[in-house]
Protein backbone atom coordinates (compact mmCIF):
# COMPACT_ATOMS: atom_id res chain seq x y z
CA UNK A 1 2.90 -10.10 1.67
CA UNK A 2 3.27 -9.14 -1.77
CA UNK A 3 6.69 -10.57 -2.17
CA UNK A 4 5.69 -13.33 -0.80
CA UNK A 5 2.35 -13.37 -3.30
CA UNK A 6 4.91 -12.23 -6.60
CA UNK A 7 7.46 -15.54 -5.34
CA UNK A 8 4.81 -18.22 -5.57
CA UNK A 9 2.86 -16.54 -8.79
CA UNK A 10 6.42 -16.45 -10.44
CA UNK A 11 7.08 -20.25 -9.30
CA UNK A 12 10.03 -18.60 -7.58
CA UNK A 13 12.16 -17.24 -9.88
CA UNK A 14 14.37 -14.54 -9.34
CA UNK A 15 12.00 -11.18 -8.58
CA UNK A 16 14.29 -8.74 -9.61
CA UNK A 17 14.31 -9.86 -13.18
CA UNK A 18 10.49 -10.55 -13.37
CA UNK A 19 10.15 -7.31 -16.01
CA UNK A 20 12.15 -9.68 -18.79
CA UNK A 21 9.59 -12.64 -18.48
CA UNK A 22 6.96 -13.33 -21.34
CA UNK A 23 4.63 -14.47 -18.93
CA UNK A 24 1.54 -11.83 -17.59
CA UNK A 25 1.83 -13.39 -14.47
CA UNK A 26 5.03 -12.39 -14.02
CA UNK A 27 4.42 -8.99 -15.29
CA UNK A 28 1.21 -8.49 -12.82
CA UNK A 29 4.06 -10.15 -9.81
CA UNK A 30 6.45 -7.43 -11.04
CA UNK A 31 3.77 -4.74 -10.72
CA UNK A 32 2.38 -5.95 -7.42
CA UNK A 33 6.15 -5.67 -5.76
CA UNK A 34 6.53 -1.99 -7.72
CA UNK A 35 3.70 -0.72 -6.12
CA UNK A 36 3.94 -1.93 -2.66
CA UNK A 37 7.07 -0.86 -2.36
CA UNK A 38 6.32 2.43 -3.37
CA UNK A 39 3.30 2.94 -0.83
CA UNK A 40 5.67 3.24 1.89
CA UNK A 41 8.10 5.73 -0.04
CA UNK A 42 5.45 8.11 -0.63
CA UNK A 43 3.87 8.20 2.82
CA UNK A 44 7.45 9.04 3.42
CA UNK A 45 7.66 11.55 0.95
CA UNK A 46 4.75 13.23 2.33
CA UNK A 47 5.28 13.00 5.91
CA UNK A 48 8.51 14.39 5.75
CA UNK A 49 7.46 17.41 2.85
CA UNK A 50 6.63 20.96 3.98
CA UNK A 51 5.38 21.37 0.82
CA UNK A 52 1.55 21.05 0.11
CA UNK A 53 1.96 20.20 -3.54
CA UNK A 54 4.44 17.30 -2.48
CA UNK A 55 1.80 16.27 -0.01
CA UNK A 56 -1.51 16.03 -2.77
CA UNK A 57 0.63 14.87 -5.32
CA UNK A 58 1.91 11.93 -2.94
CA UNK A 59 -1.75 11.06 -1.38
CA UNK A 60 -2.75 10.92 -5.49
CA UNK A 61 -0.02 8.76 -6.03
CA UNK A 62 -0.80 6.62 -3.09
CA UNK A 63 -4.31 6.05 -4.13
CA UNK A 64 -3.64 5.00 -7.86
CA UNK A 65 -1.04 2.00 -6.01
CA UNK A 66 -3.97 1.19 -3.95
CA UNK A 67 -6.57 0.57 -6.70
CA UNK A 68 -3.40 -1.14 -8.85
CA UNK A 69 -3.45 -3.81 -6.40
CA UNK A 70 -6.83 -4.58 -6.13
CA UNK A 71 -6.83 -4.80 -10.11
CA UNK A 72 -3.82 -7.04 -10.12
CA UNK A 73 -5.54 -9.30 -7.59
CA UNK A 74 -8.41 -9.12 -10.11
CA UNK A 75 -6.26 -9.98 -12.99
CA UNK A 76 -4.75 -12.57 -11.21
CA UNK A 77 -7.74 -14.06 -10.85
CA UNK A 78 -8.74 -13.87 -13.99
CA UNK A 79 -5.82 -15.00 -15.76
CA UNK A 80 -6.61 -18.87 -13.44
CA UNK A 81 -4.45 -18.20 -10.08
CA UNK A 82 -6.54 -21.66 -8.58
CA UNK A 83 -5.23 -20.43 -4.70
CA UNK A 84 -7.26 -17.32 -4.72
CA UNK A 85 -7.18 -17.21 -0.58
CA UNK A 86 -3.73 -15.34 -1.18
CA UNK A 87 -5.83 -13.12 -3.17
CA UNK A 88 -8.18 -12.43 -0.76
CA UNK A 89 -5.83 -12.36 1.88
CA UNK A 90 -4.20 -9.67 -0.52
CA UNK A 91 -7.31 -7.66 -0.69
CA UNK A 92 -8.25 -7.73 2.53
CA UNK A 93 -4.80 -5.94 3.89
CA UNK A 94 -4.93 -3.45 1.36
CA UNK A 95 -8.75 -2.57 1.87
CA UNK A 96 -7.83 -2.42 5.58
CA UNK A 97 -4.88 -0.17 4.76
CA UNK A 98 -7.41 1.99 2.32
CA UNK A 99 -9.40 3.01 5.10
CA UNK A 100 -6.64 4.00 7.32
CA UNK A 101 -4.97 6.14 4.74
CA UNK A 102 -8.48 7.63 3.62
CA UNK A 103 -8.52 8.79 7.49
CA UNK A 104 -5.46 10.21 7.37
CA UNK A 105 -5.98 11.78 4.14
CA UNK A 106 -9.11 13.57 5.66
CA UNK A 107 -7.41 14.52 9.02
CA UNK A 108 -5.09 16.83 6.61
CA UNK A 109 -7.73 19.09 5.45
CA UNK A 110 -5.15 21.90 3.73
CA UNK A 111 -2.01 23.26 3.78
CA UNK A 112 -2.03 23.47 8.00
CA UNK A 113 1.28 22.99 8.46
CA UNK A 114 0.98 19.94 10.60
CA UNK A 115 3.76 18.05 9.47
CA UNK A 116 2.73 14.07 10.57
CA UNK A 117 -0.47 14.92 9.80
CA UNK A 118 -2.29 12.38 12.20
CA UNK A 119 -0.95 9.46 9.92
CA UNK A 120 1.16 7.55 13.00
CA UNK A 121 -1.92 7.63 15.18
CA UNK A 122 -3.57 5.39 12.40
CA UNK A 123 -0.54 3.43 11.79
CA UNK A 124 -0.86 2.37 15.70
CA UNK A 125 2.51 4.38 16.76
């Protein structure tokens, strides 16, 4: 959805070189794709880590791309964007993802060794 959302912000131009433009919207499009992309990674990252530092530092990491989003869908909105139902669509999915990863950040409750955590029973696995 977000590469989708960055590719009609950007008017289509060529995503991977979004970080050169002089336009915010194309810097917010660039950030949007960084971050969701990186979501992913780090529930990666911490599913497949034995180590409970690897784990907290990814679920922090995970929550500052989460509140990212919602502030470039802000920004986007308050820079004009007139189709704001991609917005909202936007926010929706993410605040719908929030409260499946705050569940599965609760079902970890310390360094227990259970390696999947309880996340794939959320993701609907």
């Amino acid at each position: 959805m977000s590469r989708e959302i960055a590719s009609f912000i950007s008017h289509n131009k060529d995503l991977i070189t979004l970080y050169k433009s002089n336009s915010l919207r194309d810097h917010i499009a660039d950030s949007l794709l960084a971050d969701s992309i990186l979501i992913p990674q780090q529930i990666a990252r911490a599913e497949s880590s034995e180590s409970y530092t690897v784990r907290m530092k990814s679920i922090s990491f995970i929550n500052i791309m989460i509140r990212n989003i919602i502030s470039y869908c802000n920004g986007l909105e308050h820079d004009g964007l007139k189709e704001r139902e991609y917005l909202d669509l936007m926010r929706k999915e993410i605040l719908s993802f929030r409260k499946s990863f705050k569940k599965w950040r609760k079902s970890f409750g310390g360094n227990s060794g259970n390696k999947t955590w309880g996340f794939n029973d959320y993701k609907g696995y």
